[in-house]
C-alpha atoms as a PDB file:
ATOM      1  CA  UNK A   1       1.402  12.545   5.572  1.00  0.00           C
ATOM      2  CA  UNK A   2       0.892  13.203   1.804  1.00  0.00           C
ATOM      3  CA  UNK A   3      -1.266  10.403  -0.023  1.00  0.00           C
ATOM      4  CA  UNK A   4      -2.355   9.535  -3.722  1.00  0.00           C
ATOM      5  CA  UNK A   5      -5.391   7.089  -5.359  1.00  0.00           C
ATOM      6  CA  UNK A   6      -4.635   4.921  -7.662  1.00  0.00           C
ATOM      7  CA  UNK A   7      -7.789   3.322  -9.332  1.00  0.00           C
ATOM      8  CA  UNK A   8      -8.742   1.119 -11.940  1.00  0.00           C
ATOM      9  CA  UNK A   9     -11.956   1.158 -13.486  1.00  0.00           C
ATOM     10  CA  UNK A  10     -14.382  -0.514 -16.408  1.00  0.00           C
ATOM     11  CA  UNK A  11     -17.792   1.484 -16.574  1.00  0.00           C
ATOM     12  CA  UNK A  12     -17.150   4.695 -14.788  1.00  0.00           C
ATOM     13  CA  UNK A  13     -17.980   3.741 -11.018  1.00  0.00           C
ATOM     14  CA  UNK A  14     -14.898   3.198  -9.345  1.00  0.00           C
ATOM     15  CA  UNK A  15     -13.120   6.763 -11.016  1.00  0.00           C
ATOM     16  CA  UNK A  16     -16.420   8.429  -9.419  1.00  0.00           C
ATOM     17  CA  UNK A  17     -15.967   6.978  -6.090  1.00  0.00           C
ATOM     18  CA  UNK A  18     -12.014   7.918  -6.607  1.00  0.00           C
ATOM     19  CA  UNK A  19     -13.453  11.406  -7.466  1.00  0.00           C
ATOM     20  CA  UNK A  20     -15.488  11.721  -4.566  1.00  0.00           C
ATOM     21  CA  UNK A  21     -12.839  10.794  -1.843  1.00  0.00           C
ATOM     22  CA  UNK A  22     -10.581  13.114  -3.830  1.00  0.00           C
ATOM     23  CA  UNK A  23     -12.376  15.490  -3.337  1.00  0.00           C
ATOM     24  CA  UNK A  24     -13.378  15.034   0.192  1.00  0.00           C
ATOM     25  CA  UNK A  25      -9.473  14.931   0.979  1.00  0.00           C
ATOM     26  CA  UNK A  26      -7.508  17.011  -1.421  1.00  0.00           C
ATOM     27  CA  UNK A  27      -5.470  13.708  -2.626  1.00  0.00           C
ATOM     28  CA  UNK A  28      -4.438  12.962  -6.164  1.00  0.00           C
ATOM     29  CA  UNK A  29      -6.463  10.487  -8.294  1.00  0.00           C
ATOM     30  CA  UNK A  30      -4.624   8.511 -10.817  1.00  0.00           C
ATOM     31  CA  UNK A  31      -6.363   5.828 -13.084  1.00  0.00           C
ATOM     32  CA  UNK A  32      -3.420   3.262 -12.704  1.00  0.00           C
ATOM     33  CA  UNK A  33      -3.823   2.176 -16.619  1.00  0.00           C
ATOM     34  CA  UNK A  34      -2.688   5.575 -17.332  1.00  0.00           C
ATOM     35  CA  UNK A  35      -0.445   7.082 -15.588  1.00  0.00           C
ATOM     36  CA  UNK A  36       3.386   7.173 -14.604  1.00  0.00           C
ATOM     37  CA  UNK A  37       2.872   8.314 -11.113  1.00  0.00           C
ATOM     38  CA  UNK A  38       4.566   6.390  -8.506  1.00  0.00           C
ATOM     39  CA  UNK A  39       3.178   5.324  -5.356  1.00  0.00           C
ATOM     40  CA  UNK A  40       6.577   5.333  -3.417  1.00  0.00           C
ATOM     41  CA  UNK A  41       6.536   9.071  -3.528  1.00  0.00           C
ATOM     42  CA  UNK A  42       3.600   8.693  -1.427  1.00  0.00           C
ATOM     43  CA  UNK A  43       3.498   8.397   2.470  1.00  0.00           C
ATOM     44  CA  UNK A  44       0.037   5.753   1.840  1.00  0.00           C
ATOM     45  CA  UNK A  45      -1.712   4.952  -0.401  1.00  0.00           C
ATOM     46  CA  UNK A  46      -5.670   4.202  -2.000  1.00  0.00           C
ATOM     47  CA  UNK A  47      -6.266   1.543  -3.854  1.00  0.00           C
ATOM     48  CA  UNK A  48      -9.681   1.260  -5.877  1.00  0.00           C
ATOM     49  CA  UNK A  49     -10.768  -1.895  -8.235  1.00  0.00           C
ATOM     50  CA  UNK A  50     -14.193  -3.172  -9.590  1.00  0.00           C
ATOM     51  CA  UNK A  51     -14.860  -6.963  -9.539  1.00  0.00           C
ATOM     52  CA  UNK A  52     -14.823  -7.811 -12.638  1.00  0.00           C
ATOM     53  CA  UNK A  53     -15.757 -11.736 -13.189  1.00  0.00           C
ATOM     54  CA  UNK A  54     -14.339 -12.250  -9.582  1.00  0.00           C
ATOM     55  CA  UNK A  55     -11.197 -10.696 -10.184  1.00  0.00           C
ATOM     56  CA  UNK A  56     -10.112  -7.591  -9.282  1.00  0.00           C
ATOM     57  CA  UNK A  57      -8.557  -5.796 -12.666  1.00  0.00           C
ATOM     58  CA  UNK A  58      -5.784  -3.409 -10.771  1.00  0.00           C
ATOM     59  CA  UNK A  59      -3.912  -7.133  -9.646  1.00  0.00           C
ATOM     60  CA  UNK A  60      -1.065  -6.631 -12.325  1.00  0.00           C
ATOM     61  CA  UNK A  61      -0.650  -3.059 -11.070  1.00  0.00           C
ATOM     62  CA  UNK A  62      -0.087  -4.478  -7.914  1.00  0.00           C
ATOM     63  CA  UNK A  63       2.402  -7.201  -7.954  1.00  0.00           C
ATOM     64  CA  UNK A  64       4.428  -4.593 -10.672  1.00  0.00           C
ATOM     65  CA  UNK A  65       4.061  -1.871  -7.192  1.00  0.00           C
ATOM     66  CA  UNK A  66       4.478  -4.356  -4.432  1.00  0.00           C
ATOM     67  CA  UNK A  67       7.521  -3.109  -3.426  1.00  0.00           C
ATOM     68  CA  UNK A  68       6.690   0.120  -2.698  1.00  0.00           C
ATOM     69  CA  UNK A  69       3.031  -0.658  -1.282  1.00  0.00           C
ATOM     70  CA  UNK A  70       4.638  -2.726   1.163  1.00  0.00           C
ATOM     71  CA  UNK A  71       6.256  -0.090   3.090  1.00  0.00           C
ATOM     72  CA  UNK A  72       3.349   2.110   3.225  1.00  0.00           C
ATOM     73  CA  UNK A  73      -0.238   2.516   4.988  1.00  0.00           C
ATOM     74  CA  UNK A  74      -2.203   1.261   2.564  1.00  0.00           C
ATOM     75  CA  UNK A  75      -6.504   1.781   2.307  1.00  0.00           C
ATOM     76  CA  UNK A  76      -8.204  -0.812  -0.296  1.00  0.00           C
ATOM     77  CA  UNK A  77     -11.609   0.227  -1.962  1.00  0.00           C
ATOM     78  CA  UNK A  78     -13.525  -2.339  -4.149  1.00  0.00           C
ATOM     79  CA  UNK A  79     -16.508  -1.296  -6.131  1.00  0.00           C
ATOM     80  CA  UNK A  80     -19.360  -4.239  -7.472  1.00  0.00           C
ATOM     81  CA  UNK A  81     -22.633  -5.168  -6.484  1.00  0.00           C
ATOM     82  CA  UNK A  82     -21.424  -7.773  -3.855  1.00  0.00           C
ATOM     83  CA  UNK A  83     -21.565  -6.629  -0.420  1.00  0.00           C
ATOM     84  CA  UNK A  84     -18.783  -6.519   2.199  1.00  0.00           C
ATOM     85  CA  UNK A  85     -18.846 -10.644   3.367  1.00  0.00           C
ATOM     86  CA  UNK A  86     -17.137 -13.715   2.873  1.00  0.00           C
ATOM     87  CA  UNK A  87     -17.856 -13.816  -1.153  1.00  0.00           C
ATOM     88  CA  UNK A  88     -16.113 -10.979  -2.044  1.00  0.00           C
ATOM     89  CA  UNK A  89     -13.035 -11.487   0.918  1.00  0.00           C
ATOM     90  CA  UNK A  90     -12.902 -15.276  -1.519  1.00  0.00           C
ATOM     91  CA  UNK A  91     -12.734 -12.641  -4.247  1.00  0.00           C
ATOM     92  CA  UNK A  92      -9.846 -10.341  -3.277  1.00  0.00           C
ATOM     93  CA  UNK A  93      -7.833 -13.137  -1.895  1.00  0.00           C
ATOM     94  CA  UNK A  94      -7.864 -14.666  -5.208  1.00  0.00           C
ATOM     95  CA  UNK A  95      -6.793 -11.487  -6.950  1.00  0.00           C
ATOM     96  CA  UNK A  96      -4.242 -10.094  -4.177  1.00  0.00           C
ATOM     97  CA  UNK A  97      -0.685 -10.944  -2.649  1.00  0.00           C
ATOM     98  CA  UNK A  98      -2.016 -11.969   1.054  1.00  0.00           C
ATOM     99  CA  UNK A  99       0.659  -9.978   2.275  1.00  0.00           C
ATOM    100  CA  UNK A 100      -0.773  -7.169   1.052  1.00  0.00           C
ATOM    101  CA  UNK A 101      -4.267  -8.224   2.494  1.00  0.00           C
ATOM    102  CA  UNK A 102      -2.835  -8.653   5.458  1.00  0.00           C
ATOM    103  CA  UNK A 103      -1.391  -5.050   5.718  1.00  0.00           C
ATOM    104  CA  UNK A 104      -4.310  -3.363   3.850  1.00  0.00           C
ATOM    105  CA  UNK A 105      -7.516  -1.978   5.174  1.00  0.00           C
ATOM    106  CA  UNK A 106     -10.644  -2.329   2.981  1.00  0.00           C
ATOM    107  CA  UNK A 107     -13.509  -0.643   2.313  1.00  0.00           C
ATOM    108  CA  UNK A 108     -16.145  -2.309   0.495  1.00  0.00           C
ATOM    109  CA  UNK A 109     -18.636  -0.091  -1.673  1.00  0.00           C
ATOM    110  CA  UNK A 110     -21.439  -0.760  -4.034  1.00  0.00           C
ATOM    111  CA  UNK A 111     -21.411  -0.155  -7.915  1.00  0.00           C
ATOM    112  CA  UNK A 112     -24.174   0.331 -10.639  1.00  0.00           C
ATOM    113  CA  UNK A 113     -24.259  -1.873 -13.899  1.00  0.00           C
ATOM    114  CA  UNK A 114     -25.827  -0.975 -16.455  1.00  0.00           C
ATOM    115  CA  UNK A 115     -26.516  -3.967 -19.260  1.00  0.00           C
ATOM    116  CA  UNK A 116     -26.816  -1.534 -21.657  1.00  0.00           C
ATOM    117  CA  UNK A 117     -23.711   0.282 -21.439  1.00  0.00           C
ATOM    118  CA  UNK A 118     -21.507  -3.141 -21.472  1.00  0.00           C
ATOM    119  CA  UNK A 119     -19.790  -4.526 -24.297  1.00  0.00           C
ATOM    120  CA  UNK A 120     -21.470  -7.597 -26.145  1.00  0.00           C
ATOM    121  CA  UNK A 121     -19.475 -10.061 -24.273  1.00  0.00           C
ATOM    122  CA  UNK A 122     -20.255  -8.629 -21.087  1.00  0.00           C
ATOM    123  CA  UNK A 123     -23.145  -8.938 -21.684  1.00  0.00           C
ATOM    124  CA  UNK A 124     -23.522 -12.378 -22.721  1.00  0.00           C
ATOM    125  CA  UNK A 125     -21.232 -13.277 -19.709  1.00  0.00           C
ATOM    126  CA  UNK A 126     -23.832 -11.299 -17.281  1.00  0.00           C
ATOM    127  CA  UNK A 127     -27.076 -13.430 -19.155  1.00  0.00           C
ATOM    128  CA  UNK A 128     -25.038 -16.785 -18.457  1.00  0.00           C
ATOM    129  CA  UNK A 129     -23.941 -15.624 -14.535  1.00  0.00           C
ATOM    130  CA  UNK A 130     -27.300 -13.996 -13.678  1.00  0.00           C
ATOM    131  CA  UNK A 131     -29.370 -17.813 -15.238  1.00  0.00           C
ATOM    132  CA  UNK A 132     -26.723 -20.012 -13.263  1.00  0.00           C
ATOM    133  CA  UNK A 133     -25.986 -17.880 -10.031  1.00  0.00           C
ATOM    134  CA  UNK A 134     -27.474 -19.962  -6.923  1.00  0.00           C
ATOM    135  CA  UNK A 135     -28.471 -16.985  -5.220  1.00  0.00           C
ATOM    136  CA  UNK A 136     -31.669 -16.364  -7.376  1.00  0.00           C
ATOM    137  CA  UNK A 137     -32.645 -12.586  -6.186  1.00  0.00           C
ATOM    138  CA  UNK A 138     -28.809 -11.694  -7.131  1.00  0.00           C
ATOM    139  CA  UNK A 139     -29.025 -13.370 -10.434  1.00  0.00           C
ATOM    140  CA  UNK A 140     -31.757 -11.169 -10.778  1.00  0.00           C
ATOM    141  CA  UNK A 141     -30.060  -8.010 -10.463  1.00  0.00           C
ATOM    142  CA  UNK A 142     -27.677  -9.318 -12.724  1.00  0.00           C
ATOM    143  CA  UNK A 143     -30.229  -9.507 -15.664  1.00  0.00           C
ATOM    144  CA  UNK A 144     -31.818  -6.577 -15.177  1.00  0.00           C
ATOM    145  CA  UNK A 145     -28.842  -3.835 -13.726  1.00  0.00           C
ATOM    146  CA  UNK A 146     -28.564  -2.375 -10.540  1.00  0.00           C
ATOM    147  CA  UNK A 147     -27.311   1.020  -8.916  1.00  0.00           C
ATOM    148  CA  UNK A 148     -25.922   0.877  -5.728  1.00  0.00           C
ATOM    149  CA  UNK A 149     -23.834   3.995  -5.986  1.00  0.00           C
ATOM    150  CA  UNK A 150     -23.661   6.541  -2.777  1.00  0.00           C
ATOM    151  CA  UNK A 151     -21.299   9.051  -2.304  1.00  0.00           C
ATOM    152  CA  UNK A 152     -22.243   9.206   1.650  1.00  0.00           C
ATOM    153  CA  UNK A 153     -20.440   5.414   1.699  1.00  0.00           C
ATOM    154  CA  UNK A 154     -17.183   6.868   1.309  1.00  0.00           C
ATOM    155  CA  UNK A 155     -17.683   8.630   4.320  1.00  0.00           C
ATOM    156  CA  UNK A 156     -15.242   5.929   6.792  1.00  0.00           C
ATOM    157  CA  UNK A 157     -12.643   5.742   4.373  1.00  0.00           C
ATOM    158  CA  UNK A 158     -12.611   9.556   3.971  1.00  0.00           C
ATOM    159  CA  UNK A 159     -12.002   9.556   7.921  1.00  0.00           C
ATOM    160  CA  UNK A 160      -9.180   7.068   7.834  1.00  0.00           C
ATOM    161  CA  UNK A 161      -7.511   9.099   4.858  1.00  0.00           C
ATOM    162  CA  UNK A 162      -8.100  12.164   6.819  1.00  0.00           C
ATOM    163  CA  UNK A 163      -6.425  10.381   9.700  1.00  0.00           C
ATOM    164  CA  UNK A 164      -3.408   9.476   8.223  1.00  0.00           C
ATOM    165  CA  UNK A 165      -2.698  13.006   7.057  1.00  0.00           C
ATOM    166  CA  UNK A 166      -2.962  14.685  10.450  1.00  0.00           C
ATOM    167  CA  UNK A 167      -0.833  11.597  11.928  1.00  0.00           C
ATOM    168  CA  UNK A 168       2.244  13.174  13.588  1.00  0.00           C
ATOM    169  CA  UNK A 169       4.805  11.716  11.337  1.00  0.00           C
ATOM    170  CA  UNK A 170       8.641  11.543  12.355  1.00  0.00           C
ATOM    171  CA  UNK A 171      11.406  11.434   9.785  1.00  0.00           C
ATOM    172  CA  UNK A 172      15.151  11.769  10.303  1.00  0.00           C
ATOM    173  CA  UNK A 173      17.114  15.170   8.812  1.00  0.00           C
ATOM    174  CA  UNK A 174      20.577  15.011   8.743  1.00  0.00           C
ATOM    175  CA  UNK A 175      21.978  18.360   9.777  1.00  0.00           C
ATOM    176  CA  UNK A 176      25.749  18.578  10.599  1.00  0.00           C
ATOM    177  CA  UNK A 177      26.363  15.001   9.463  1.00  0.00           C
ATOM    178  CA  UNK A 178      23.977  14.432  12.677  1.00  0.00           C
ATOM    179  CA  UNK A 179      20.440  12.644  12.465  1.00  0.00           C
ATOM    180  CA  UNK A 180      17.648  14.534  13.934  1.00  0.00           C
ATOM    181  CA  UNK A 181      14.141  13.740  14.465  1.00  0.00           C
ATOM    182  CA  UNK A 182      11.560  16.137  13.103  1.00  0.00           C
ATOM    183  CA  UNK A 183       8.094  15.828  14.199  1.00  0.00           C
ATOM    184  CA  UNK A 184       5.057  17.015  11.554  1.00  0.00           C
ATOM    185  CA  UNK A 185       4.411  16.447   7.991  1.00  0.00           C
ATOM    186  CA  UNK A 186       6.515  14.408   6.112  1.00  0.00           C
END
């Protein structure tokens, strides 16, 4: 099975973890803001976002695709300094059709933010979330950055990719007017 990645991305981390598994797999990276390519010519499909003020910034990509992503494997990568757990799940679920949750797999991977590389309203945002978030040693990191970034984190999803391109697919030829099954790539 053939597959692509299509990524959004603010500050740089989610289009290096899209690097990386490209890389490790030999799929196509996209950065879905620019580019034409279309996920139905794809057998599944990678999705990578950052959470960006609890929202995940690839959602309008989505609905526009949902179509095609619904008739495909589809693997879900989000990038921030949350860990996998119930606050970012609250996250995505706000940001994604829960059909597509539902069919999705995701993989949950740690960014790096920088306060100095954001724009000014970032960074005013991240001053006003880091003084009022409950969860003081977070709010912390806020203020003051963080780099979680590790490219040996991709390693399950690179597994599962790997996994659905050595599945043994089955498609229909028609030959003769007559369906056939063919076993192998698609």
């Amino acid at each position: 099975m053939n597959g692509a990645i299509f990524y959004a991305t603010r500050y740089g981390s989610t289009a290096q973890y899209a690097d990386w598994i490209s890389d490790a797999t030999g799929i196509p990276a996209f950065d879905a803001n620019k580019t034409d390519a279309d996920p139905s010519l794809y057998d599944f499909v990678v999705i990578g976002a950052p959470v960006i003020y609890h929202k995940l910034p690839i959602r309008h990509w989505v609905m526009q695709k949902m179509l095609s992503l619904e008739t495909r494997p589809v693997l879900f990568f989000t990038v921030s300094g949350a860990p996998a757990g119930a606050k970012l799940d609250r996250w995505i679920a706000n940001s994604l059709p829960e059909a597509l949750i539902q069919q999705m797999t995701h993989f949950a991977l740690r960014g790096r933010q920088n306060p100095r590389d954001l724009s000014w309203f970032d960074r005013i945002m991240l001053v006003i979330g880091g003084l009022t978030n409950p969860d003081r040693g977070a709010g912390r990191e806020e203020l003051k950055g963080f780099d979680f970034m590790d490219k040996s984190s991709i390693e399950p999803m690179v597994q599962a990719i790997q996994h659905l391109q050595s599945r043994d697919a089955v498609r229909l030829e028609i030959d003769n007017d007559q369906p056939r099954e063919i076993r192998g790539q698609i």
